[in-house]
N, C-alpha and C. Protein backbone atom coordinates (compact mmCIF):
# COMPACT_ATOMS: atom_id res chain seq x y z
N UNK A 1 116.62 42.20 107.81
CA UNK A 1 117.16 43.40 108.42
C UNK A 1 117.27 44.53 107.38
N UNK A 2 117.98 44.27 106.51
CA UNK A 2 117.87 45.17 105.27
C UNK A 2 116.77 45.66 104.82
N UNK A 3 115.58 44.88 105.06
CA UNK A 3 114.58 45.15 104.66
C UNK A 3 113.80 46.36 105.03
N UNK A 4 113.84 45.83 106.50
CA UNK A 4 113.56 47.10 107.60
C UNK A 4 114.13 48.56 107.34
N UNK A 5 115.57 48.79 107.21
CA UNK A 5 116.25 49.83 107.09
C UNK A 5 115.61 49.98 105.25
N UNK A 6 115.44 49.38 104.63
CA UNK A 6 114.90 50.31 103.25
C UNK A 6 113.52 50.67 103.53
N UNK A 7 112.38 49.93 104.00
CA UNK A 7 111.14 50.93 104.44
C UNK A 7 111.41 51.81 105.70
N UNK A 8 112.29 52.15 106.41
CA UNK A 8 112.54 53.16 107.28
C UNK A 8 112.39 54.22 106.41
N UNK A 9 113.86 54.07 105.57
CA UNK A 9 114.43 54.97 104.65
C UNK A 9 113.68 55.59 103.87
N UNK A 10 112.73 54.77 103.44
CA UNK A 10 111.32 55.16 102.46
C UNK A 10 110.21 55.67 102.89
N UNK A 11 109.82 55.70 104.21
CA UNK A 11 108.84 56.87 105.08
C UNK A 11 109.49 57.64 105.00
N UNK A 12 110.93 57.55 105.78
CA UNK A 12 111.65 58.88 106.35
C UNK A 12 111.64 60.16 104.98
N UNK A 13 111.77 59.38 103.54
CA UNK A 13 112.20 60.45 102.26
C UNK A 13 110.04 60.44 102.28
N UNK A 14 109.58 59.73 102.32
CA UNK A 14 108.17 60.09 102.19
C UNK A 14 107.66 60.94 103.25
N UNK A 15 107.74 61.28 104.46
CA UNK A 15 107.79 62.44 105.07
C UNK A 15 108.58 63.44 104.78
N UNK A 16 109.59 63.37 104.14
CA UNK A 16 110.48 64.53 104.39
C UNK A 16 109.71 65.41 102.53
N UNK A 17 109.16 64.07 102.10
CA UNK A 17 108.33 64.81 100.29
C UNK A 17 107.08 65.89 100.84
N UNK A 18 106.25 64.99 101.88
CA UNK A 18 105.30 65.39 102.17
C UNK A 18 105.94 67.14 102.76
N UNK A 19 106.12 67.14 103.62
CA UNK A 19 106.92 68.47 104.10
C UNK A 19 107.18 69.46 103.10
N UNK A 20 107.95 68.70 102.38
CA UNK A 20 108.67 70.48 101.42
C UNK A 20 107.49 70.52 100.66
N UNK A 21 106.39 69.53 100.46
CA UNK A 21 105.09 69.77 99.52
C UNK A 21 104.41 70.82 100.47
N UNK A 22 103.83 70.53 101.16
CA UNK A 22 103.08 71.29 102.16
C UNK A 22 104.17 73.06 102.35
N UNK A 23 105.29 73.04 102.76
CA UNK A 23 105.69 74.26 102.51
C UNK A 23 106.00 75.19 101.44
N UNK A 24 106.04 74.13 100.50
CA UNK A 24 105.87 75.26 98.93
C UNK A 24 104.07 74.89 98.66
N UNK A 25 103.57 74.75 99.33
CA UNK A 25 101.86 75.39 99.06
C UNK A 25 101.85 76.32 99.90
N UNK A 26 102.35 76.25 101.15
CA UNK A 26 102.43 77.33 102.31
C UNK A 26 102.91 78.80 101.57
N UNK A 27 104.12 78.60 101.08
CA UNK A 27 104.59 79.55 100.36
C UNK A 27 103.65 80.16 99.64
N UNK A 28 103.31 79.69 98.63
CA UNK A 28 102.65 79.75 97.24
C UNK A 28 101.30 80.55 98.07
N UNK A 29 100.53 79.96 99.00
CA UNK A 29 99.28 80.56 99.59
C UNK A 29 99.60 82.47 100.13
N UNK A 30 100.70 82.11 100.74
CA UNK A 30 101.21 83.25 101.06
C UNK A 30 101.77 84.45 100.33
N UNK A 31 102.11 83.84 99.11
CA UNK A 31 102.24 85.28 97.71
C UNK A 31 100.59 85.37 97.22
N UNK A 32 100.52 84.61 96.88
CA UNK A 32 98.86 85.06 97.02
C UNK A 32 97.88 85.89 97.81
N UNK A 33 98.64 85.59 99.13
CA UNK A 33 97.57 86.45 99.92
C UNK A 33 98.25 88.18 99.62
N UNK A 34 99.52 87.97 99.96
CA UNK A 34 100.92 89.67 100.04
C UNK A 34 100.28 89.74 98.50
N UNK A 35 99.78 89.31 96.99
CA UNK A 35 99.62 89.81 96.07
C UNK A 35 97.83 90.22 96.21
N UNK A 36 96.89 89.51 97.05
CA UNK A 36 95.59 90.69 97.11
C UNK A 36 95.73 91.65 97.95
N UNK A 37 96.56 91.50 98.76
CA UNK A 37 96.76 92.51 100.02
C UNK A 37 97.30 94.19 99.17
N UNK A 38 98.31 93.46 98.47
CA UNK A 38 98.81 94.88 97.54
C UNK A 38 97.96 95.19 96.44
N UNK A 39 97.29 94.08 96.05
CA UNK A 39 96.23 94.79 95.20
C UNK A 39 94.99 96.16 95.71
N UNK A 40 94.67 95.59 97.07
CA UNK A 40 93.90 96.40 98.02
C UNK A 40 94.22 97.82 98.14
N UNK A 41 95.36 97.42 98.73
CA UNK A 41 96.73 98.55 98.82
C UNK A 41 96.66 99.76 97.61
N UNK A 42 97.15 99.58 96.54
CA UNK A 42 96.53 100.25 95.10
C UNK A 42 95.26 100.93 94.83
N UNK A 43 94.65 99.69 95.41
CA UNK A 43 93.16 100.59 94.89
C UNK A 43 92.77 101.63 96.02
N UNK A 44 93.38 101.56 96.78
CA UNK A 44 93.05 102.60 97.76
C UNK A 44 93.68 103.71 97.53
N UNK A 45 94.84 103.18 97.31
CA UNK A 45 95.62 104.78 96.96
C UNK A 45 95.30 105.25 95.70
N UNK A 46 94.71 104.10 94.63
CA UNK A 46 94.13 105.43 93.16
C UNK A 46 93.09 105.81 93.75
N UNK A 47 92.34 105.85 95.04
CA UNK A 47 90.68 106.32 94.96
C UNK A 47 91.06 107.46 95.83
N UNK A 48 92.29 107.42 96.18
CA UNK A 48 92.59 108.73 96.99
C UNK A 48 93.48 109.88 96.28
N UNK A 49 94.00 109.60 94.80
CA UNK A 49 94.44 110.00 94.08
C UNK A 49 93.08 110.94 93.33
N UNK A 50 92.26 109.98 92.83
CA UNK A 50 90.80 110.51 92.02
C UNK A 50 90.22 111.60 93.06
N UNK A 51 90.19 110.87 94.22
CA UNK A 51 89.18 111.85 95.33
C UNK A 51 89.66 112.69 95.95
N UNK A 52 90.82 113.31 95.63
CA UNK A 52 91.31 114.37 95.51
C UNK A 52 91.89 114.67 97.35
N UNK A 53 91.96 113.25 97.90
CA UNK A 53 92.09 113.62 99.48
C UNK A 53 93.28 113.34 99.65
């Protein structure tokens, strides 16, 4: 019986690893994208700075 309840216990924390892994890549993908997005962002506004519009 004990046995049972410690591999429960041991998926349940092995899903719950898998999860916060997957959402701090989620995260992490997502400053990545908001950091080319603002890079974009920049270069548009120095070419509109140069081009005098």
């Amino acid at each position: 019986m004990r046995n049972e309840e410690t591999g429960r216990e041991t998926r349940r924390l092995l899903a719950r690893l898998k999860r916060l892994a997957e959402a701090e890549a989620s995260e992490e993908a997502r400053d990545e994208a908001q950091r080319v997005l603002l890079a974009r962002h920049l270069q548009r506004l120095r070419g509109r700075v140069r081009g005098g519009a």
